[in-house]
Each structure stands twice: as C-alpha cells, then as structure tokens.
N, C-alpha and C. Protein backbone atom coordinates (compact mmCIF):
# COMPACT_ATOMS: atom_id res chain seq x y z
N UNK A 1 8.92 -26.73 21.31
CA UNK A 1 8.51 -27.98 21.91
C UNK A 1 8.38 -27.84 23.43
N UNK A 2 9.11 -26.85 24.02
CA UNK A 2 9.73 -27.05 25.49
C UNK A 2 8.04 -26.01 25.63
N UNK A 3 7.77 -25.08 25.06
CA UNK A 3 6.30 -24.33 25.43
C UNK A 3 5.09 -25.37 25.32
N UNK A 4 5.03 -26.56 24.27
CA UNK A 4 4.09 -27.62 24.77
C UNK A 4 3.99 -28.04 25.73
N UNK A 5 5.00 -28.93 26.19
CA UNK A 5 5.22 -29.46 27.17
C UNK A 5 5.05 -28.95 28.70
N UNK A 6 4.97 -27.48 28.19
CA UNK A 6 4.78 -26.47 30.14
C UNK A 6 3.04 -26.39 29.79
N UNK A 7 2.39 -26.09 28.66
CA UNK A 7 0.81 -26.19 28.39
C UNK A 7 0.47 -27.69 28.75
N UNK A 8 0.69 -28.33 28.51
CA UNK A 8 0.56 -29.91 28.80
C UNK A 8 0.76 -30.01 29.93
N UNK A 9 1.46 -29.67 30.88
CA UNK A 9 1.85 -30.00 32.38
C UNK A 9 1.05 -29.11 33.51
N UNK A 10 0.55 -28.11 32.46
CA UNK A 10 -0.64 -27.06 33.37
C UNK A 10 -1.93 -28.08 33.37
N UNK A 11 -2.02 -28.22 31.86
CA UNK A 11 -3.45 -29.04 31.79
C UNK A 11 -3.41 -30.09 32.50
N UNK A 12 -2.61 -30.98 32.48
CA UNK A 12 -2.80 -31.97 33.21
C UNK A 12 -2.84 -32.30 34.75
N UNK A 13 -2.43 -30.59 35.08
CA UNK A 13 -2.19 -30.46 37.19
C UNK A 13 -3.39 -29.83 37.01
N UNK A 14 -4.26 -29.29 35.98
CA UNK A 14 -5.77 -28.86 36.38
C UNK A 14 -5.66 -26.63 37.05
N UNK A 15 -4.34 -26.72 36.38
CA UNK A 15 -4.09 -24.90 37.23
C UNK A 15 -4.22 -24.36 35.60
N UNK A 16 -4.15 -23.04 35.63
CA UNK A 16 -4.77 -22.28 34.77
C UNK A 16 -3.12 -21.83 34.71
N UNK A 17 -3.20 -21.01 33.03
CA UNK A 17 -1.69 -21.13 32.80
C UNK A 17 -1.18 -19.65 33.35
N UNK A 18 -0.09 -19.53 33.33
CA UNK A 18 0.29 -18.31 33.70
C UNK A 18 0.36 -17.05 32.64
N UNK A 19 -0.74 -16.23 32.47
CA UNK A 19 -0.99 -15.65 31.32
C UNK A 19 -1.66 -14.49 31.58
N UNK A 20 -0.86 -13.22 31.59
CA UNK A 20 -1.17 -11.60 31.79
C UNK A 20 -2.67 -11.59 30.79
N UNK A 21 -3.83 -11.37 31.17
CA UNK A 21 -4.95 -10.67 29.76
C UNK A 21 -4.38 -9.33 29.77
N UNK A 22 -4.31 -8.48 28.64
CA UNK A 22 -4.54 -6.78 28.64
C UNK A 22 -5.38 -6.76 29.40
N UNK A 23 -5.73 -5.48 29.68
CA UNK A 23 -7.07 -4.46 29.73
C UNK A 23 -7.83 -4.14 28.91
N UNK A 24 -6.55 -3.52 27.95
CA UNK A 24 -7.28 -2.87 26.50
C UNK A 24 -6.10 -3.41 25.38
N UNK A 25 -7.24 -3.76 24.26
CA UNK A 25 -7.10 -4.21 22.97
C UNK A 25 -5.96 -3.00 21.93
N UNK A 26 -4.74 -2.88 22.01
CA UNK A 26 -4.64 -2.25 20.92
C UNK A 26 -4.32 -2.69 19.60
N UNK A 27 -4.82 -2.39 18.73
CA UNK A 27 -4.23 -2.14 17.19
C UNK A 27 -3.36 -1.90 16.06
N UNK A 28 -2.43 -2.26 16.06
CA UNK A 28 -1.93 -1.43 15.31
C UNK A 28 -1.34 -1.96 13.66
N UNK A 29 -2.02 -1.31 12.90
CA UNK A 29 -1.97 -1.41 11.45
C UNK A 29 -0.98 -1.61 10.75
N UNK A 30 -0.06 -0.38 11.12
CA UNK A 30 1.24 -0.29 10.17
C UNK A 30 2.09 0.54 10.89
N UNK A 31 3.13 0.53 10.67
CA UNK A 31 4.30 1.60 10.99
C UNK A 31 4.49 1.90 9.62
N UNK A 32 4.80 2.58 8.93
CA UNK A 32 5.34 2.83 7.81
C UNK A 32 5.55 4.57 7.53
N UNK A 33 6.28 4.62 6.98
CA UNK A 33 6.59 6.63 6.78
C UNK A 33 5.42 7.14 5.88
N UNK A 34 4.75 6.17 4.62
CA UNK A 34 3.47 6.68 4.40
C UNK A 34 2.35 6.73 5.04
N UNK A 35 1.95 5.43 6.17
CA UNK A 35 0.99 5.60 7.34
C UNK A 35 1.13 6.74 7.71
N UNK A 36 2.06 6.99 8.34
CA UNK A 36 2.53 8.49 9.31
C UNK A 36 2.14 9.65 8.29
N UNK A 37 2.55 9.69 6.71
CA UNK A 37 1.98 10.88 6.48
C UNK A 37 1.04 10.98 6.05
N UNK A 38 -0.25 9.97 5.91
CA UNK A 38 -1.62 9.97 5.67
C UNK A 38 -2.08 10.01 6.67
N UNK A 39 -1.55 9.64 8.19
CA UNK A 39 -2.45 10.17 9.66
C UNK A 39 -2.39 11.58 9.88
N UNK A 40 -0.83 12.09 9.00
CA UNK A 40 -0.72 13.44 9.80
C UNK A 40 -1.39 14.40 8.86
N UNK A 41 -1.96 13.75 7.62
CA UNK A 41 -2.85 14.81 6.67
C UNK A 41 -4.01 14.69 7.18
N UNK A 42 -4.67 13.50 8.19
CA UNK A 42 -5.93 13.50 8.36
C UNK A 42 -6.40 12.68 7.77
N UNK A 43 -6.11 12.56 6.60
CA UNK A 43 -7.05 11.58 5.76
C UNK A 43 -7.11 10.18 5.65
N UNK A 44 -8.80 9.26 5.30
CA UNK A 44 -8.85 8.70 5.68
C UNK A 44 -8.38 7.54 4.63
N UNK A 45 -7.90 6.27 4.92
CA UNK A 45 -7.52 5.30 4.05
C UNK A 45 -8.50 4.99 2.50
N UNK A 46 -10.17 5.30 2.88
CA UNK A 46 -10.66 5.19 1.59
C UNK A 46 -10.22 6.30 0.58
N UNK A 47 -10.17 7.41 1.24
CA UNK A 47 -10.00 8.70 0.49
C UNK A 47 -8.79 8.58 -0.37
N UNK A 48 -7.74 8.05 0.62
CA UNK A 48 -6.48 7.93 -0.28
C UNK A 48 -6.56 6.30 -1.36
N UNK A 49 -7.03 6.07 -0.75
CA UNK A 49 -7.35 4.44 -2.38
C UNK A 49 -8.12 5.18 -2.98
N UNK A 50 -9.13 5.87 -2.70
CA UNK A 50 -9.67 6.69 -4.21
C UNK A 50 -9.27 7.41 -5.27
N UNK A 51 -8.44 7.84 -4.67
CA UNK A 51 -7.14 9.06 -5.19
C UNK A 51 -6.35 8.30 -6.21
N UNK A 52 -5.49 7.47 -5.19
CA UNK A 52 -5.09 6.61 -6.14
C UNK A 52 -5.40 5.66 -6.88
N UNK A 53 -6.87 5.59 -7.12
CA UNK A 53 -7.34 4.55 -8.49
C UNK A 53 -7.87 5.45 -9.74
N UNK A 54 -8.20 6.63 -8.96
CA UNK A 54 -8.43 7.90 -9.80
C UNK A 54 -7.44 8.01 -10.43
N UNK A 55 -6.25 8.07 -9.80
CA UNK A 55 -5.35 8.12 -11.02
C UNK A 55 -4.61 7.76 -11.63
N UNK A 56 -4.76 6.26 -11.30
CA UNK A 56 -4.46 5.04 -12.22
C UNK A 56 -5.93 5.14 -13.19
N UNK A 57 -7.08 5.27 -13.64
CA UNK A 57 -7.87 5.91 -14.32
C UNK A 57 -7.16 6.48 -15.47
N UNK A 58 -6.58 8.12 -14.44
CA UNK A 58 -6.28 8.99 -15.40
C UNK A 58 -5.02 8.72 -16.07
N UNK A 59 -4.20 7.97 -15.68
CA UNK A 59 -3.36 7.44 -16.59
C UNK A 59 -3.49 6.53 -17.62
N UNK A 60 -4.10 5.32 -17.20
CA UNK A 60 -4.78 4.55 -18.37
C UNK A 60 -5.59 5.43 -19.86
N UNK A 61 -6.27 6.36 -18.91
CA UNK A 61 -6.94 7.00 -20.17
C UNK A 61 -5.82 8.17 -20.90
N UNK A 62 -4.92 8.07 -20.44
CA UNK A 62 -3.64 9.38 -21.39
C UNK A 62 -2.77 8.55 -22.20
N UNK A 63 -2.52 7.35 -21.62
CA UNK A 63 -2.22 6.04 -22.52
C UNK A 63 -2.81 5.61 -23.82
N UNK A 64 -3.85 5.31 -23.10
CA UNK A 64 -4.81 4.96 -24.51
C UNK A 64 -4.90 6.39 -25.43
N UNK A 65 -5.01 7.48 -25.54
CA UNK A 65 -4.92 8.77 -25.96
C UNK A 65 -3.95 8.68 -26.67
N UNK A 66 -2.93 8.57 -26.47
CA UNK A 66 -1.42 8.87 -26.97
C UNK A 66 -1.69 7.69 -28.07
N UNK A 67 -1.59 5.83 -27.73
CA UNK A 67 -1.49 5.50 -28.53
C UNK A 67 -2.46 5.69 -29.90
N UNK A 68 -3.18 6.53 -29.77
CA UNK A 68 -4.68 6.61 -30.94
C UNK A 68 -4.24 7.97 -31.58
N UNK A 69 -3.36 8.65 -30.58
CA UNK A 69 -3.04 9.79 -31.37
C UNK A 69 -1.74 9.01 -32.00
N UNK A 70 -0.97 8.22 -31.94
CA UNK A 70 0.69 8.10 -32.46
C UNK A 70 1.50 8.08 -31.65
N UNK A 71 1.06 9.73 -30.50
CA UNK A 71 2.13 10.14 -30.40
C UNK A 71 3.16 9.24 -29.03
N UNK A 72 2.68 7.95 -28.90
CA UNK A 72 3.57 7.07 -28.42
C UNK A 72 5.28 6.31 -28.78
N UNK A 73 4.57 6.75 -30.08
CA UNK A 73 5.25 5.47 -30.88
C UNK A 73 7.04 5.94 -30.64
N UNK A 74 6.87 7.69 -31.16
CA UNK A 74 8.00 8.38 -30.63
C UNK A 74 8.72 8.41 -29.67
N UNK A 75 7.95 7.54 -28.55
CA UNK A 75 8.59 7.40 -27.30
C UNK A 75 9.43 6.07 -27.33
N UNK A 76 8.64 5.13 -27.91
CA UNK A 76 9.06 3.78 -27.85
C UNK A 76 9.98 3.74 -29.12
N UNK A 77 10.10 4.46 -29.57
CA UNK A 77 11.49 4.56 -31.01
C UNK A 77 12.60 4.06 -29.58
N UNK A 78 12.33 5.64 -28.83
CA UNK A 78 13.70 5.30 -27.64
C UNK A 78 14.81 3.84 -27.37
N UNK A 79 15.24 3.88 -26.81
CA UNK A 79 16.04 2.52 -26.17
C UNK A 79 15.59 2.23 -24.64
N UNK A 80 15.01 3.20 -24.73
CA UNK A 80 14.08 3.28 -23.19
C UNK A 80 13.08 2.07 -23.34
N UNK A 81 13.29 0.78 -22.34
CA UNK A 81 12.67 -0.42 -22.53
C UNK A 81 10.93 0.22 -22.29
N UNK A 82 9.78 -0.24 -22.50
CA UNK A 82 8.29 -0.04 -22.31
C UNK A 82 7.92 -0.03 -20.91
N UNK A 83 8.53 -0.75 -20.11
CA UNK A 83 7.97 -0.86 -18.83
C UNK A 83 8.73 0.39 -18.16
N UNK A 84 9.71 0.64 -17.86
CA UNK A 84 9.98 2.07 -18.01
C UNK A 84 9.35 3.14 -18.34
N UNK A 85 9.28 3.37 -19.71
CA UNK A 85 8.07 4.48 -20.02
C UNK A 85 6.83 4.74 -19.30
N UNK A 86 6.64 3.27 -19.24
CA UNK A 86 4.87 2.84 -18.09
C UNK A 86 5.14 3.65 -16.80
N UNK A 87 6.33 2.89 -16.50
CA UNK A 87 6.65 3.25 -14.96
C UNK A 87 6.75 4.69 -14.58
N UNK A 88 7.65 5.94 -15.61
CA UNK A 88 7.92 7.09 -15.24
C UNK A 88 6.42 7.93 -15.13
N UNK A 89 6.05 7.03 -16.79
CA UNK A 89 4.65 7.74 -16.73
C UNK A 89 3.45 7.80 -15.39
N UNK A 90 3.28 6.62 -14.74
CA UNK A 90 2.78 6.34 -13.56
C UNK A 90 3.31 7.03 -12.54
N UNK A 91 5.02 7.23 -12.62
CA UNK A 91 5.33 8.06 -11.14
C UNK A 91 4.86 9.14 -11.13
N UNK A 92 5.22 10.09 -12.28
CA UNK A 92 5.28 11.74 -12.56
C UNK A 92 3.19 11.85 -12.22
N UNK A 93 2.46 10.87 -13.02
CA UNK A 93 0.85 10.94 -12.61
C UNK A 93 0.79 11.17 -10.67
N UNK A 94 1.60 9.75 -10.76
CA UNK A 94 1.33 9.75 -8.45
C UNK A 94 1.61 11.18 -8.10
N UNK A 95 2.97 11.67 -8.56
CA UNK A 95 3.49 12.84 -7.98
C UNK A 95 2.55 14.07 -8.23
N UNK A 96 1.99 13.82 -9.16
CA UNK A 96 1.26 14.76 -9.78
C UNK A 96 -0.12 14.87 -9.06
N UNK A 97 -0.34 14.01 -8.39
CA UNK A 97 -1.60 13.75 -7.61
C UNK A 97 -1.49 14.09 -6.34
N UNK A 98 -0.42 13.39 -5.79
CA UNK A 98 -0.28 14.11 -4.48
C UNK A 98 0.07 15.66 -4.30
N UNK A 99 0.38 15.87 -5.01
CA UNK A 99 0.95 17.60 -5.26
C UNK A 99 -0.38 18.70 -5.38
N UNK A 100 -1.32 17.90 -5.87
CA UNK A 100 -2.33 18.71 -6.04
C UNK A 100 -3.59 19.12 -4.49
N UNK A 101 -2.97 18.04 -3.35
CA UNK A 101 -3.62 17.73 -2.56
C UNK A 101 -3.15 19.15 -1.60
C-alpha cells in the first residue's frame, strides 16, 4: 500500500519516479542442475524435447508389444502396484537414452 501511495505522490507533484532503466535486458530461463547440464552438452532445448518424446514413443511402443505378446501379464502377477511398473519402465528407457548420447 505504502508503494502506491509514493507512485501517487510522484504523479500528482508531476516528477518522474525514481527508477534505475538497465542498459541491457538480461534473461534468464532457469537455474536448474539439468539446465546446466544441457548448456554444458551444447545442446539445444528442441533437440533435447525430441529425444525425449522419442522416447516416450519408444516406450509406448514396447508396452503395447509386451501386452500383445502376454508377456506383461507376468509382471503384473507381481505385488508391484502398475504405476510402478510404468514408472521403472519409463526411468530405465530415460536412462537408457541419455546414456546413449
């Protein structure tokens, strides 16, 4: 409230507010430990969403495989809940992708 009230008291004395412009515009996207290691591979953000839809792809299609072959069903006998199975299956694919890079 108290920052209205100092904008309001500029406008109304007709003075311009007290306000540094930059020079220059910076950017910045993300901090994150995966940012950092996709800048320090070089590569560019489409490349890596390609990668990884590629192989969400290639997992979907080893999924569907398995269940047409059966050989799912053996998994899900387990006590190992489904979303689990999904999930390991999806990590070991990521890992498997980046590893190849």
């Amino acid at each position: 409230m108290a920052g209205l009230v100092r904008e309001l008291a500029f406008e109304v004395a007709g003075s311009p507010l007290p306000v540094q412009v930059p020079s220059q515009v910076f950017v910045v996207l993300a901090k994150t430990e995966w940012a950092a290691r996709i800048a320090a591979r070089g590569l560019p953000p489409a490349f890596v969403f390609m990668v990884l839809m590629m192989e969400l792809f290639a997992m979907a299609s080893l999924i569907a495989r398995e269940i047409q072959e059966r050989t799912v069903v053996a998994v899900l006998v387990t006590p190992a809940p489904r979303g689990d199975v999904l999930a390991a299956k999806g990590l070991a694919g990521a890992a498997s992708a980046w590893c190849r890079q």
